[in-house]
PDB file of N, CA and C in Angstrom:
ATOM      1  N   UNK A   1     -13.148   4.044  -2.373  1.00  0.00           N
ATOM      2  CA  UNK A   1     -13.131   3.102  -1.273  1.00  0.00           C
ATOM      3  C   UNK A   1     -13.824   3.731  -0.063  1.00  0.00           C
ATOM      4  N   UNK A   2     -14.730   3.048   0.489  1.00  0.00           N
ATOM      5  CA  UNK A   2     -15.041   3.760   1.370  1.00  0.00           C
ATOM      6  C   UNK A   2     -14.300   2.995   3.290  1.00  0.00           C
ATOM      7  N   UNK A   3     -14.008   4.141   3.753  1.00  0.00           N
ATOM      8  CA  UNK A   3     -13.257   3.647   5.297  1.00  0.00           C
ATOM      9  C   UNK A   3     -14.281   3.466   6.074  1.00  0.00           C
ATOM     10  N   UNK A   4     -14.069   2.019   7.132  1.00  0.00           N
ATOM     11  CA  UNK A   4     -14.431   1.357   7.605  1.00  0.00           C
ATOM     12  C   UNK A   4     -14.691   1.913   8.865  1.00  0.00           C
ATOM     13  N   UNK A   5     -14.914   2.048  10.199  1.00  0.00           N
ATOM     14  CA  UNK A   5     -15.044   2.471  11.292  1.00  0.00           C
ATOM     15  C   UNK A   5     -14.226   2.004  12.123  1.00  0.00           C
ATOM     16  N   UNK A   6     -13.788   0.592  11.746  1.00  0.00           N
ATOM     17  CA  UNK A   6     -11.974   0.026  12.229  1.00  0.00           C
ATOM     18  C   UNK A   6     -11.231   1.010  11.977  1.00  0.00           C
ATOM     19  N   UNK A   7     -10.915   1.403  11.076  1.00  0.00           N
ATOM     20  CA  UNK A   7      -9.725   1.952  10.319  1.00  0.00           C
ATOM     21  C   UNK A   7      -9.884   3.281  11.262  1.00  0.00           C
ATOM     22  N   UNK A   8     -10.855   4.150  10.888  1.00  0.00           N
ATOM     23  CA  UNK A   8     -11.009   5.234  11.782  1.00  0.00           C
ATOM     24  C   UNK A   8     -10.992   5.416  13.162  1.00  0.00           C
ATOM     25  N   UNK A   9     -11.030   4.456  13.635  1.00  0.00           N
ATOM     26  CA  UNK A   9     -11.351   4.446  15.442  1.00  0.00           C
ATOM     27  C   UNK A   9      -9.454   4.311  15.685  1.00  0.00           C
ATOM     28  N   UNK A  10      -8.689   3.369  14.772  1.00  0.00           N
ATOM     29  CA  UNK A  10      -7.550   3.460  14.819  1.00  0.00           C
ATOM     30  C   UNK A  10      -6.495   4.636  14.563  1.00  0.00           C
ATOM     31  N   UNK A  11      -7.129   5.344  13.289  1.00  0.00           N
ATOM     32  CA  UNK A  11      -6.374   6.517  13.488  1.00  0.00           C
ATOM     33  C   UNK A  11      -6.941   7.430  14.546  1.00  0.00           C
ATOM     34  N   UNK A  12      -8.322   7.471  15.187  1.00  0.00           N
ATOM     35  CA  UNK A  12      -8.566   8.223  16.250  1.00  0.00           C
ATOM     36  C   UNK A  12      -7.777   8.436  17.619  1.00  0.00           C
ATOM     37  N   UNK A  13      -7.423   6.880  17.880  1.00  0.00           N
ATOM     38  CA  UNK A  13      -6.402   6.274  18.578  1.00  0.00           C
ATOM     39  C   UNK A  13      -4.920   6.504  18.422  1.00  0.00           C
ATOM     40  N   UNK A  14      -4.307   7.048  17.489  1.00  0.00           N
ATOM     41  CA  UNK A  14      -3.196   7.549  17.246  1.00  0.00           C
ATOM     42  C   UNK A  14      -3.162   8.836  17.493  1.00  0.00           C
ATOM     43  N   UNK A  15      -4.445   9.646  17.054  1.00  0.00           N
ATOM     44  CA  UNK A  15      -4.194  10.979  17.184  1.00  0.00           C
ATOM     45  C   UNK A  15      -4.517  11.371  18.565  1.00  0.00           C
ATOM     46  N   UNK A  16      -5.325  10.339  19.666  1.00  0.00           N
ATOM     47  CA  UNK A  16      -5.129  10.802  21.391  1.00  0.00           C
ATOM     48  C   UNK A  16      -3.413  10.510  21.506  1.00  0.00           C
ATOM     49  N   UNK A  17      -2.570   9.323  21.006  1.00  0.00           N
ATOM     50  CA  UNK A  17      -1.602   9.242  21.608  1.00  0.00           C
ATOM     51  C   UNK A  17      -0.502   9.956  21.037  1.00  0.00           C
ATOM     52  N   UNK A  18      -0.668  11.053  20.013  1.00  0.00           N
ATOM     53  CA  UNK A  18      -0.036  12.134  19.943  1.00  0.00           C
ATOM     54  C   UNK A  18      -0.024  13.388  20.532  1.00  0.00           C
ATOM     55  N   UNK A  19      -1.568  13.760  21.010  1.00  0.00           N
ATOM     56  CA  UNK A  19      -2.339  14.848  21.613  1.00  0.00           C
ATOM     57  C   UNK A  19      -1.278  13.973  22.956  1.00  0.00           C
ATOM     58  N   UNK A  20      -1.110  13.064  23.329  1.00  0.00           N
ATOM     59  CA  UNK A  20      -0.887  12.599  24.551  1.00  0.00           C
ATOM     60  C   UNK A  20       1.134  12.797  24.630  1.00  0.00           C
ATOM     61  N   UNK A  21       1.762  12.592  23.783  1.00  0.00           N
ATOM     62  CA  UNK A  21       2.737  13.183  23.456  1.00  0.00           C
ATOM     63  C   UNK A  21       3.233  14.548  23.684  1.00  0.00           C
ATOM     64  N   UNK A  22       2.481  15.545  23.182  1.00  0.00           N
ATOM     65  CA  UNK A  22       2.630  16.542  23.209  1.00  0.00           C
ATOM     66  C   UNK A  22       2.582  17.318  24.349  1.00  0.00           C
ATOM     67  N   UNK A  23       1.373  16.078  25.315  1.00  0.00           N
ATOM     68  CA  UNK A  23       1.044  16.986  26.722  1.00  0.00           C
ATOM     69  C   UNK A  23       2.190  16.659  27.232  1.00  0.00           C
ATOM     70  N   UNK A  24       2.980  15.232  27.069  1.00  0.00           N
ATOM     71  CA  UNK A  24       3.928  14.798  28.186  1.00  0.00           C
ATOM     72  C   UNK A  24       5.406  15.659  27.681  1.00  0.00           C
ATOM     73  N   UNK A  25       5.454  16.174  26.369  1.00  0.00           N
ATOM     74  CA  UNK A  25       6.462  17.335  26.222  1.00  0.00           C
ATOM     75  C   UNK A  25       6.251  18.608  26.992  1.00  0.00           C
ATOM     76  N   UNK A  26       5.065  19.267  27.226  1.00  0.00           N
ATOM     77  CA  UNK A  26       4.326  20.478  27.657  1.00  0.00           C
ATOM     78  C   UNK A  26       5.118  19.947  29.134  1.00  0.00           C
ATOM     79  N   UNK A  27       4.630  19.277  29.683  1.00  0.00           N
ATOM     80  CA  UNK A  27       4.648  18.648  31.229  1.00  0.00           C
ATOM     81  C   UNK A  27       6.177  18.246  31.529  1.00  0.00           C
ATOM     82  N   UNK A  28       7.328  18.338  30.159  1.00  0.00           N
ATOM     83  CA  UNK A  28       8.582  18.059  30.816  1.00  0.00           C
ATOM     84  C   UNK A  28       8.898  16.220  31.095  1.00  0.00           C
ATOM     85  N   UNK A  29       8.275  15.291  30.637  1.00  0.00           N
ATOM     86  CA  UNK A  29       8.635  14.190  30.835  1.00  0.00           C
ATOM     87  C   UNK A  29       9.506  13.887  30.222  1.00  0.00           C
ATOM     88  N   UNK A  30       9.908  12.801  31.081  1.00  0.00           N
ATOM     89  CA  UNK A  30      11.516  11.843  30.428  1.00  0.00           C
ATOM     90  C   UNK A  30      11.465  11.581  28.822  1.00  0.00           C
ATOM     91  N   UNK A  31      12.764  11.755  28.733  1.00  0.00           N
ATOM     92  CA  UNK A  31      12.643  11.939  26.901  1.00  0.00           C
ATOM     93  C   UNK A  31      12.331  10.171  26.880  1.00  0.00           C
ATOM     94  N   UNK A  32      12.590   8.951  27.456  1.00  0.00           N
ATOM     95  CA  UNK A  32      12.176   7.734  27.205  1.00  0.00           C
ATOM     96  C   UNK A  32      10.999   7.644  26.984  1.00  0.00           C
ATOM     97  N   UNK A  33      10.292   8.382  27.758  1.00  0.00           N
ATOM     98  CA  UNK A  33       8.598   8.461  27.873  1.00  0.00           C
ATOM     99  C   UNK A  33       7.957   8.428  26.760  1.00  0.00           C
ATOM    100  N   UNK A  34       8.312  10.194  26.064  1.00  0.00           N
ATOM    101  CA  UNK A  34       8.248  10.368  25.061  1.00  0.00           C
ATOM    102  C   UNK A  34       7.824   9.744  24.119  1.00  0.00           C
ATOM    103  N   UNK A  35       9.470   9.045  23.822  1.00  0.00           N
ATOM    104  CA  UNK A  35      10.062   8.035  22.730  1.00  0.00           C
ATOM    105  C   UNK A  35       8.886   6.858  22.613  1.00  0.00           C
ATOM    106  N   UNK A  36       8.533   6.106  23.813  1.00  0.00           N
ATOM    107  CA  UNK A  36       8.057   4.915  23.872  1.00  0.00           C
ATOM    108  C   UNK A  36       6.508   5.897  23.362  1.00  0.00           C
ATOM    109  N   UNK A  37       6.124   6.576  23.759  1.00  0.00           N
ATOM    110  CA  UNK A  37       4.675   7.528  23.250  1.00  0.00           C
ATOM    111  C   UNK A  37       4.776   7.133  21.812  1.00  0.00           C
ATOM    112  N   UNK A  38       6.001   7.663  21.429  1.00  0.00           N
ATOM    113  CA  UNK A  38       5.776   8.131  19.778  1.00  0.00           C
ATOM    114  C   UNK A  38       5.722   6.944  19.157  1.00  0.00           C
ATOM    115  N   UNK A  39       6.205   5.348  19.800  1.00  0.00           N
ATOM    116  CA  UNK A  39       6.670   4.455  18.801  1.00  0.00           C
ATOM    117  C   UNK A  39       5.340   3.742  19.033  1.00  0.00           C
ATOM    118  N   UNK A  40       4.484   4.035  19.877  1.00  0.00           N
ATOM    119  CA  UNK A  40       3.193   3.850  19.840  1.00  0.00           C
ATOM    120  C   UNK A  40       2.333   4.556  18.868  1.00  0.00           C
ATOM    121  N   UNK A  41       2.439   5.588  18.974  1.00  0.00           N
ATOM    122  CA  UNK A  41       1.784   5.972  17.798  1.00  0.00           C
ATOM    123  C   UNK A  41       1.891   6.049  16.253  1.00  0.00           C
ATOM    124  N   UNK A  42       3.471   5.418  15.922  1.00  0.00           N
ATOM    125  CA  UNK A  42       3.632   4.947  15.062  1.00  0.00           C
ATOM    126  C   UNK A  42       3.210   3.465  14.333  1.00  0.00           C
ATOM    127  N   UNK A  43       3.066   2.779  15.890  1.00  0.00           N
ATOM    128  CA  UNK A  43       2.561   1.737  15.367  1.00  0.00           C
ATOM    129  C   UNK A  43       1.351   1.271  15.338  1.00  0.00           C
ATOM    130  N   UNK A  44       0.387   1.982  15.907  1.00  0.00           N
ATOM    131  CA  UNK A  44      -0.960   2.774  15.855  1.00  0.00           C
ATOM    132  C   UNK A  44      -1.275   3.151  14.349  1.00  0.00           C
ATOM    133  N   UNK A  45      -0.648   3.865  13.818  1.00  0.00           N
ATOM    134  CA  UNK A  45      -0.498   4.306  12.412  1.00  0.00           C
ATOM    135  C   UNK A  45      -0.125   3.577  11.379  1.00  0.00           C
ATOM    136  N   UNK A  46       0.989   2.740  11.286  1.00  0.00           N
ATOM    137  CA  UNK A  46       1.505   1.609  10.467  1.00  0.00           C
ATOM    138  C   UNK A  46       0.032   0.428  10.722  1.00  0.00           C
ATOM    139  N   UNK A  47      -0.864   0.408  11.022  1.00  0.00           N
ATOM    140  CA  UNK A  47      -1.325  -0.577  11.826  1.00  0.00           C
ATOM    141  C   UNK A  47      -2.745  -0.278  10.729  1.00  0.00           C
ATOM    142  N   UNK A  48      -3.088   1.072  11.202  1.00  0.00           N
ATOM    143  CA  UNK A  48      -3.821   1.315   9.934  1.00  0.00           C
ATOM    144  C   UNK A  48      -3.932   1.543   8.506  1.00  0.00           C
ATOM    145  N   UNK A  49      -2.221   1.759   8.418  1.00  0.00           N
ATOM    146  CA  UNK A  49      -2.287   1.759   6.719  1.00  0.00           C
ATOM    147  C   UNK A  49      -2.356   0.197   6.446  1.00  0.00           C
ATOM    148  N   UNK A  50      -1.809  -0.758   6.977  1.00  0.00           N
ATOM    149  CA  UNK A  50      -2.548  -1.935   7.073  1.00  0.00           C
ATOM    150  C   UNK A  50      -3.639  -2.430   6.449  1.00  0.00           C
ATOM    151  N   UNK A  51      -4.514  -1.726   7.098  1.00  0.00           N
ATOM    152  CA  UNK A  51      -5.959  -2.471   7.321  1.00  0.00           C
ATOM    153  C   UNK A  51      -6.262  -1.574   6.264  1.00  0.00           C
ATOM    154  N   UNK A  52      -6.137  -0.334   5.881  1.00  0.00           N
ATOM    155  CA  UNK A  52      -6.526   0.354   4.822  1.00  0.00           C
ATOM    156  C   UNK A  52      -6.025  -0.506   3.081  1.00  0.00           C
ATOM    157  N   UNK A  53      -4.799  -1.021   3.464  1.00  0.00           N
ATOM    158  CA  UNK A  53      -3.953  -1.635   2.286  1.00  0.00           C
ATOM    159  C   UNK A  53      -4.963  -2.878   2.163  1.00  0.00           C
ATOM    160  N   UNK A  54      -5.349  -3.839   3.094  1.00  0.00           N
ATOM    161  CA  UNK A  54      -5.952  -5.227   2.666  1.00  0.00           C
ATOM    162  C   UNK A  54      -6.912  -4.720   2.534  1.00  0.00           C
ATOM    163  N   UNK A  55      -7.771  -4.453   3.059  1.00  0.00           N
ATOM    164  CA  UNK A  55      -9.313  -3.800   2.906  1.00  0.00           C
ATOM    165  C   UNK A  55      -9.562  -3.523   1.294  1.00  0.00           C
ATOM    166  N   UNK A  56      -9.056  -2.370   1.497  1.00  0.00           N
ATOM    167  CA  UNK A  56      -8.749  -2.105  -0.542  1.00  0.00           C
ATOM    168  C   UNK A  56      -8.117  -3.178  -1.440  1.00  0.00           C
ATOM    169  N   UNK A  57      -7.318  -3.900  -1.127  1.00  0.00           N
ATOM    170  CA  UNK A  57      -6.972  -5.304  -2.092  1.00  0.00           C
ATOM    171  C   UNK A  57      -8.010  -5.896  -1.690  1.00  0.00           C
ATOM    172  N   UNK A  58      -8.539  -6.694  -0.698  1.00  0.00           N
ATOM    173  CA  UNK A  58      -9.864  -7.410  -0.884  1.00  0.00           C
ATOM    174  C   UNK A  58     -10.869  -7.109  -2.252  1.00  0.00           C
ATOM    175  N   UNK A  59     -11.154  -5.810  -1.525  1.00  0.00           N
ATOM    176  CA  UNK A  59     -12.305  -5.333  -2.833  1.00  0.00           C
ATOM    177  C   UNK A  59     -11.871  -5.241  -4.005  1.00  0.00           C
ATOM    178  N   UNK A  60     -10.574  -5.006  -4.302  1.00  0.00           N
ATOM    179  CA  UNK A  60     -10.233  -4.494  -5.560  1.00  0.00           C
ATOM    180  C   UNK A  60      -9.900  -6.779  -6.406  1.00  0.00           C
ATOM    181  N   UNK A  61      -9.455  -7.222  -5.489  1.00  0.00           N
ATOM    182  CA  UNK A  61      -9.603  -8.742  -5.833  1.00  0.00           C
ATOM    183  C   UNK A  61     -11.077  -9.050  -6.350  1.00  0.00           C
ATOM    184  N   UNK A  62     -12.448  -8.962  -5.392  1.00  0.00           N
ATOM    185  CA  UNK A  62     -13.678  -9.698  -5.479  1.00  0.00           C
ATOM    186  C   UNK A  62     -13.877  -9.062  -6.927  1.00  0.00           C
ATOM    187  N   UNK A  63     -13.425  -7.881  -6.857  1.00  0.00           N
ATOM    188  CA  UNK A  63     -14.278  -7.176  -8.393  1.00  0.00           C
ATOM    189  C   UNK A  63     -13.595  -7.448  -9.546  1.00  0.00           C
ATOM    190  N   UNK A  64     -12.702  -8.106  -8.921  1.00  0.00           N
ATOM    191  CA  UNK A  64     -11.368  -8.895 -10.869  1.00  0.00           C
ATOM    192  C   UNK A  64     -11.571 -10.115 -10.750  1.00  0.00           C
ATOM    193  N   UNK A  65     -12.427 -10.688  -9.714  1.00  0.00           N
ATOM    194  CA  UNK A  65     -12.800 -12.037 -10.051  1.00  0.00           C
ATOM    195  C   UNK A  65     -13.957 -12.169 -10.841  1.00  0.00           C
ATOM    196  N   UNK A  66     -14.666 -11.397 -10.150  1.00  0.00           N
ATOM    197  CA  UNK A  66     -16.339 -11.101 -10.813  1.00  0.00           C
ATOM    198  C   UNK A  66     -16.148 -10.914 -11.993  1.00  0.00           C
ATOM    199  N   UNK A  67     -15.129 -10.056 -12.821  1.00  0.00           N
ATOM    200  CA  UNK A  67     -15.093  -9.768 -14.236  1.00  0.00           C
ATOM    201  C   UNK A  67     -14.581 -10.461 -14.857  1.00  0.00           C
ATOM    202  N   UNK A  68     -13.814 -11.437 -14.311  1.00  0.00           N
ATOM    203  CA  UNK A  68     -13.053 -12.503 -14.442  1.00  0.00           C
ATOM    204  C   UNK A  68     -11.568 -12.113 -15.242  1.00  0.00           C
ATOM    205  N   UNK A  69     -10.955 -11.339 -14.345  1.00  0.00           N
ATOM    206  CA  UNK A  69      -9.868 -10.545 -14.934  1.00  0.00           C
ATOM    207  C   UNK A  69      -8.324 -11.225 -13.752  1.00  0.00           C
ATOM    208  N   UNK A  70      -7.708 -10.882 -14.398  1.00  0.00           N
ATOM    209  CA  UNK A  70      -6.094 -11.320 -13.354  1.00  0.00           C
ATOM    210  C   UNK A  70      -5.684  -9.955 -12.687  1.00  0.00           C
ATOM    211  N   UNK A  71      -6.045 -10.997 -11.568  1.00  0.00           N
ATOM    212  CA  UNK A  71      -5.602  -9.474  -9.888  1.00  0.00           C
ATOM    213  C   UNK A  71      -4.111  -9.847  -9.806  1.00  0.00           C
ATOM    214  N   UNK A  72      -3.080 -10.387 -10.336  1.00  0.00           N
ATOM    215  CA  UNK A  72      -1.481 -10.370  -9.485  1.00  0.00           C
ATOM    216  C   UNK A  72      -1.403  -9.586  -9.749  1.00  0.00           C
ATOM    217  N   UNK A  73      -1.719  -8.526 -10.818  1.00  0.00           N
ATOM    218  CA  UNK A  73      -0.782  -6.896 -10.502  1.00  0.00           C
ATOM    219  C   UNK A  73      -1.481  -5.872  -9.302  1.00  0.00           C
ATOM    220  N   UNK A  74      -2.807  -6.380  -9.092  1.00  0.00           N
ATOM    221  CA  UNK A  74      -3.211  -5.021  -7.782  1.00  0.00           C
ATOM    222  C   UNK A  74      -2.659  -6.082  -6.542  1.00  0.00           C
ATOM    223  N   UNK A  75      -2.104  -7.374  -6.163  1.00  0.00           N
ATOM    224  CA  UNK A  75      -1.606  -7.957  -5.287  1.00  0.00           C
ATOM    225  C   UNK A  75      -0.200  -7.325  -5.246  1.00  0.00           C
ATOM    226  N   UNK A  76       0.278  -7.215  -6.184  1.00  0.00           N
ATOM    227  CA  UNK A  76       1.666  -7.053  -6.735  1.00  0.00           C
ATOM    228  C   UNK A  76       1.539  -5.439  -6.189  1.00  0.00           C
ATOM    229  N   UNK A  77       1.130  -4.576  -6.426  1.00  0.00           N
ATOM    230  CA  UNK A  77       0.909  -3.144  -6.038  1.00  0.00           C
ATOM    231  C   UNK A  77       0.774  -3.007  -4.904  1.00  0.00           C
ATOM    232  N   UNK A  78      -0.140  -3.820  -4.094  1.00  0.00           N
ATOM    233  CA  UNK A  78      -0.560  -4.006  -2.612  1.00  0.00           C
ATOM    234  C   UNK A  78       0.805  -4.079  -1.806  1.00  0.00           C
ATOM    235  N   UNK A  79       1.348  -5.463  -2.335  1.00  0.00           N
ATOM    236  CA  UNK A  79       2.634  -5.783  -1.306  1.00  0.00           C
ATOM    237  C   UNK A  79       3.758  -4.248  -1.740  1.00  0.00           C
ATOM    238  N   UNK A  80       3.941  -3.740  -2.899  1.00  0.00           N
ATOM    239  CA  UNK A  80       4.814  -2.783  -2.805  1.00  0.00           C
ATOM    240  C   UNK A  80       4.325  -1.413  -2.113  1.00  0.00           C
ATOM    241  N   UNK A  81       2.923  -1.232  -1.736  1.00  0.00           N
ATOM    242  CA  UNK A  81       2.978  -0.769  -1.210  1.00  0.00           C
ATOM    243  C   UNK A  81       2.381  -0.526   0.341  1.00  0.00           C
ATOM    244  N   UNK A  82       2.504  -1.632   0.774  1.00  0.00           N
ATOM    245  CA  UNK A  82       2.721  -2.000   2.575  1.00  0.00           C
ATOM    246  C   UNK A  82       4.592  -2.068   2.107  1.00  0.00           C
ATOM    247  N   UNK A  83       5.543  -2.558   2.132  1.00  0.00           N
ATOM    248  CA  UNK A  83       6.375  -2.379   1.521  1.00  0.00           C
ATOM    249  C   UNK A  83       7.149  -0.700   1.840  1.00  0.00           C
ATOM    250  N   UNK A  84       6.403   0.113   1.093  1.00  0.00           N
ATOM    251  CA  UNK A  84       6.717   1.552   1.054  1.00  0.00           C
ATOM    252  C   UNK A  84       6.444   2.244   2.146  1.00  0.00           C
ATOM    253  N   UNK A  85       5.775   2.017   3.037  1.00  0.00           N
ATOM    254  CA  UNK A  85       4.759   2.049   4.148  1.00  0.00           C
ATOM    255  C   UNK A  85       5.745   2.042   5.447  1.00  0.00           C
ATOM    256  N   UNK A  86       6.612   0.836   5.795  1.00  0.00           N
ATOM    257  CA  UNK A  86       7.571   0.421   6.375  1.00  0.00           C
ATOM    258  C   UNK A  86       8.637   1.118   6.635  1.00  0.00           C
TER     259      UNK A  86
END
């Protein structure tokens, strides 16, 4: 599969707001601060396994249509694992 430049700019974006975490631990900020930091960057992260999960079912669909094969089990795999993800 190859990753998209969405996908990457998003985890790029997670990893400033961890680098950004870490400074506001260094610096002594309110543990709320923190907290609200991290659940950003969690959802920064959940956000891209996302887009990584449909992205890859898309393609992995167009190419079981083309062969003319039955995709419910890589749908079926997909949802268990956004699912696992959670």
């Amino acid at each position: 599969m190859e990753y998209t430049n969405q996908v990457k700019n998003r985890l790029k974006r997670a990893e400033g707001q961890i680098r950004g975490v870490l400074h506001m631990m260094e610096q002594g900020e309110d543990c709320r601060d923190v907290v609200a930091q991290l659940n950003a960057a969690t959802t920064a992260i959940e956000r891209a396994i996302g887009v990584i999960v449909s992205t890859n079912l898309e393609q992995c669909v167009r190419e079981s249509v083309e062969k003319g094969e039955d995709s419910s089990e890589m749908v079926k795999q997909a949802v268990d694992l956004l699912i696992k993800s959670r």
